[in-house]
N, C-alpha and C. Protein backbone atom coordinates (compact mmCIF):
# COMPACT_ATOMS: atom_id res chain seq x y z
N UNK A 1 131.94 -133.61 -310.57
CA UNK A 1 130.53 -133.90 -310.47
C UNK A 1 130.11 -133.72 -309.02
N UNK A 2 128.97 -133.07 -308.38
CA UNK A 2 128.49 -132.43 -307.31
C UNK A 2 128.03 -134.10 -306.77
N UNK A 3 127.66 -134.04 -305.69
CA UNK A 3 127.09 -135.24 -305.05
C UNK A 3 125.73 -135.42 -305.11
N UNK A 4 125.00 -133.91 -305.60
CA UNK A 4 123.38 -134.58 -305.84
C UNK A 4 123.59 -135.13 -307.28
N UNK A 5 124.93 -134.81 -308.25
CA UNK A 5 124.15 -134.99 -309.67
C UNK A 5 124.23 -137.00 -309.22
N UNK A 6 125.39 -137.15 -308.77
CA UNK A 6 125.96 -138.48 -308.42
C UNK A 6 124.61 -138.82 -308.18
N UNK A 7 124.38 -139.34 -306.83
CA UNK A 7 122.77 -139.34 -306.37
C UNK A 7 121.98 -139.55 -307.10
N UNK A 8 121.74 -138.28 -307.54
CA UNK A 8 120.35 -138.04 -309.25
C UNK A 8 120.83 -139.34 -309.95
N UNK A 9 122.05 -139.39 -310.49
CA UNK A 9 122.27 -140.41 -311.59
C UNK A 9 122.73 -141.90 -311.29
N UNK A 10 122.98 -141.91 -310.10
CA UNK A 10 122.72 -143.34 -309.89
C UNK A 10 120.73 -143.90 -309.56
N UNK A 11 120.21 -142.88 -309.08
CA UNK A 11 118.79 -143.32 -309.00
C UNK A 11 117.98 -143.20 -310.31
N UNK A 12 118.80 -142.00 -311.64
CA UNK A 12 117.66 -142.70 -312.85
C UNK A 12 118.28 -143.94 -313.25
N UNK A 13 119.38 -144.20 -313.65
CA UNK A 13 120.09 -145.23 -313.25
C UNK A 13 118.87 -146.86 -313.07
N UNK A 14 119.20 -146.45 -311.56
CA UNK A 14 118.33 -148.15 -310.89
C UNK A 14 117.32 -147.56 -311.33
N UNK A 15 116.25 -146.87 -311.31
CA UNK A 15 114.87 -146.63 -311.93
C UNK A 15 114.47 -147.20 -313.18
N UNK A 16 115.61 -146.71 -313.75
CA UNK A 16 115.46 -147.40 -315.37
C UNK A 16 115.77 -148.74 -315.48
N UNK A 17 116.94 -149.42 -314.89
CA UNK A 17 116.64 -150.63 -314.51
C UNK A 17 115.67 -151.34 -313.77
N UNK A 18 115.04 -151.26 -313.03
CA UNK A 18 114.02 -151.61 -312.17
C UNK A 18 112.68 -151.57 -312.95
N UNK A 19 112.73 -150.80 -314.07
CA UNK A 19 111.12 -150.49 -314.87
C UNK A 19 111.55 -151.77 -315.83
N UNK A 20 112.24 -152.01 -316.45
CA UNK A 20 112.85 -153.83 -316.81
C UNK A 20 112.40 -154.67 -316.16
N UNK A 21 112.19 -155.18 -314.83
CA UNK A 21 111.73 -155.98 -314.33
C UNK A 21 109.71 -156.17 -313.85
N UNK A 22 109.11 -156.99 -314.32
CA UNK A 22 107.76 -157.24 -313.53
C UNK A 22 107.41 -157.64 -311.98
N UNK A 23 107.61 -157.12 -311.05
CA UNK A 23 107.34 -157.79 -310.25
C UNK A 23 106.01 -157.04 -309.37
N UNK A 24 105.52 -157.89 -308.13
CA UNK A 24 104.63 -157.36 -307.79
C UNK A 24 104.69 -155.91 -307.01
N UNK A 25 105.62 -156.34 -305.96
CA UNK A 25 106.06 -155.47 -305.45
C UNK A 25 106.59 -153.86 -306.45
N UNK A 26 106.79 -152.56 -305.91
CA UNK A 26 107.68 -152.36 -306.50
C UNK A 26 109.12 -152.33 -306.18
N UNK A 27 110.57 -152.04 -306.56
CA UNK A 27 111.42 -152.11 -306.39
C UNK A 27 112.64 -151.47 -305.44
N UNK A 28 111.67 -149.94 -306.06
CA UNK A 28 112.30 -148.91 -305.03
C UNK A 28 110.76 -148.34 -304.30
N UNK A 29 110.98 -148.66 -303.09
CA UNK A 29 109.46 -147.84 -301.76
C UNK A 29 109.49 -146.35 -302.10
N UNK A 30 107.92 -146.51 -301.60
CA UNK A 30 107.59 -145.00 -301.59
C UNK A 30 108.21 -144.27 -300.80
N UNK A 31 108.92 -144.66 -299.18
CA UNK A 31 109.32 -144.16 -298.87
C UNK A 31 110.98 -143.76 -299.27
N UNK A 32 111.84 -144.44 -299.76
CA UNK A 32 112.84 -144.42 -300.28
C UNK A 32 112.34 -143.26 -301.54
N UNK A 33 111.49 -143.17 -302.05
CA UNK A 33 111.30 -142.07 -303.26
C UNK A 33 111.21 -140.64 -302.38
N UNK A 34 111.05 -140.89 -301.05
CA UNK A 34 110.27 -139.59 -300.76
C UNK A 34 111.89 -139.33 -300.13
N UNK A 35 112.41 -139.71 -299.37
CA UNK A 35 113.97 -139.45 -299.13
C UNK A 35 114.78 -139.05 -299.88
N UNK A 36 114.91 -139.69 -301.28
CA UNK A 36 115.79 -139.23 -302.07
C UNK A 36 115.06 -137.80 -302.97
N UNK A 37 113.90 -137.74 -302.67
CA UNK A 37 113.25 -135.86 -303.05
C UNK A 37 114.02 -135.02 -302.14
N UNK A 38 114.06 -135.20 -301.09
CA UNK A 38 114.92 -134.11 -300.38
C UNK A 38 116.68 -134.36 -300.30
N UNK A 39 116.91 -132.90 -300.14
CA UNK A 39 118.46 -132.46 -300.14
C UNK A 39 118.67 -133.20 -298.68
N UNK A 40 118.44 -133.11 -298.10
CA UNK A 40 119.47 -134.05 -297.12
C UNK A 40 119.06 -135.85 -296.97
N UNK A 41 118.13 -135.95 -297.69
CA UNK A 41 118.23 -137.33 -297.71
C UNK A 41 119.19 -138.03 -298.63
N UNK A 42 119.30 -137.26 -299.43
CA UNK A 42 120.23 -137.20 -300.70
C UNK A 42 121.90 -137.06 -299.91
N UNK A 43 121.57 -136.46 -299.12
CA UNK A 43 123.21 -136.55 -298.41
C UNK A 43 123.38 -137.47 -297.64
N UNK A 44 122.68 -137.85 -296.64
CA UNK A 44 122.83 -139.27 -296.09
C UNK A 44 122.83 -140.29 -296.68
N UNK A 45 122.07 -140.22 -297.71
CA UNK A 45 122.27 -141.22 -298.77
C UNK A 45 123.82 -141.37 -299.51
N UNK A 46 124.68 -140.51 -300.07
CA UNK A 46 125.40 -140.28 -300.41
C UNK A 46 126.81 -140.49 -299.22
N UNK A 47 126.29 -140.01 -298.02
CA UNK A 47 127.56 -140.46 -296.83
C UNK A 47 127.29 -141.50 -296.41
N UNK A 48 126.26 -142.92 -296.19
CA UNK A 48 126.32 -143.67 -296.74
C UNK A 48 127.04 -144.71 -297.60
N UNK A 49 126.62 -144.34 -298.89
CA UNK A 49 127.58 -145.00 -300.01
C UNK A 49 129.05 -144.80 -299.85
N UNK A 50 129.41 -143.69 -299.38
CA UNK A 50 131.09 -143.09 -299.59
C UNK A 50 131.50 -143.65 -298.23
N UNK A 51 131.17 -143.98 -296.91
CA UNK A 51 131.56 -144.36 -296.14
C UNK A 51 131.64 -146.09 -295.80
N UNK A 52 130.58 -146.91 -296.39
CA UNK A 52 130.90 -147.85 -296.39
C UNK A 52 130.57 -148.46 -298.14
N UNK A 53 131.68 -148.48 -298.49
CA UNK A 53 132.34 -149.13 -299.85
C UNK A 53 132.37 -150.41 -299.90
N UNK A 54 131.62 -151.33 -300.88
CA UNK A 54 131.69 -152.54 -301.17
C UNK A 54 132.49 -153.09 -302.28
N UNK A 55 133.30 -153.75 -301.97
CA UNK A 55 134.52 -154.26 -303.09
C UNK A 55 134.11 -155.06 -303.92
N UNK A 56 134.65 -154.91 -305.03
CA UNK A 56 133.77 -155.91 -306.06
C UNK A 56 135.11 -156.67 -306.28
């Protein structure tokens, strides 16, 4: 699996979770929407996640 599909599918992912919840606010910012539209936000985003790993 490529790292945008990763990306792509963890954000419909929380999207679809997040449309579950009412709140006022919304969940994910406009600006966070406008980052993850582009290819390299999508990669920083992604080096990011792969570089610092949270243990469950």
């Amino acid at each position: 699996m490529s790292k945008d599909s990763i990306i792509n599918n963890l954000f419909r992912v929380a999207s679809n979770m997040f449309t579950q919840f009412n709140t006022e606010e919304p969940l994910i910012s406009e600006k966070t929407k406008v980052i993850l539209k582009t290819t390299e936000g999508r990669k920083e985003l992604y080096k990011k996640i792969i570089s610092n790993p949270i243990p469950f």
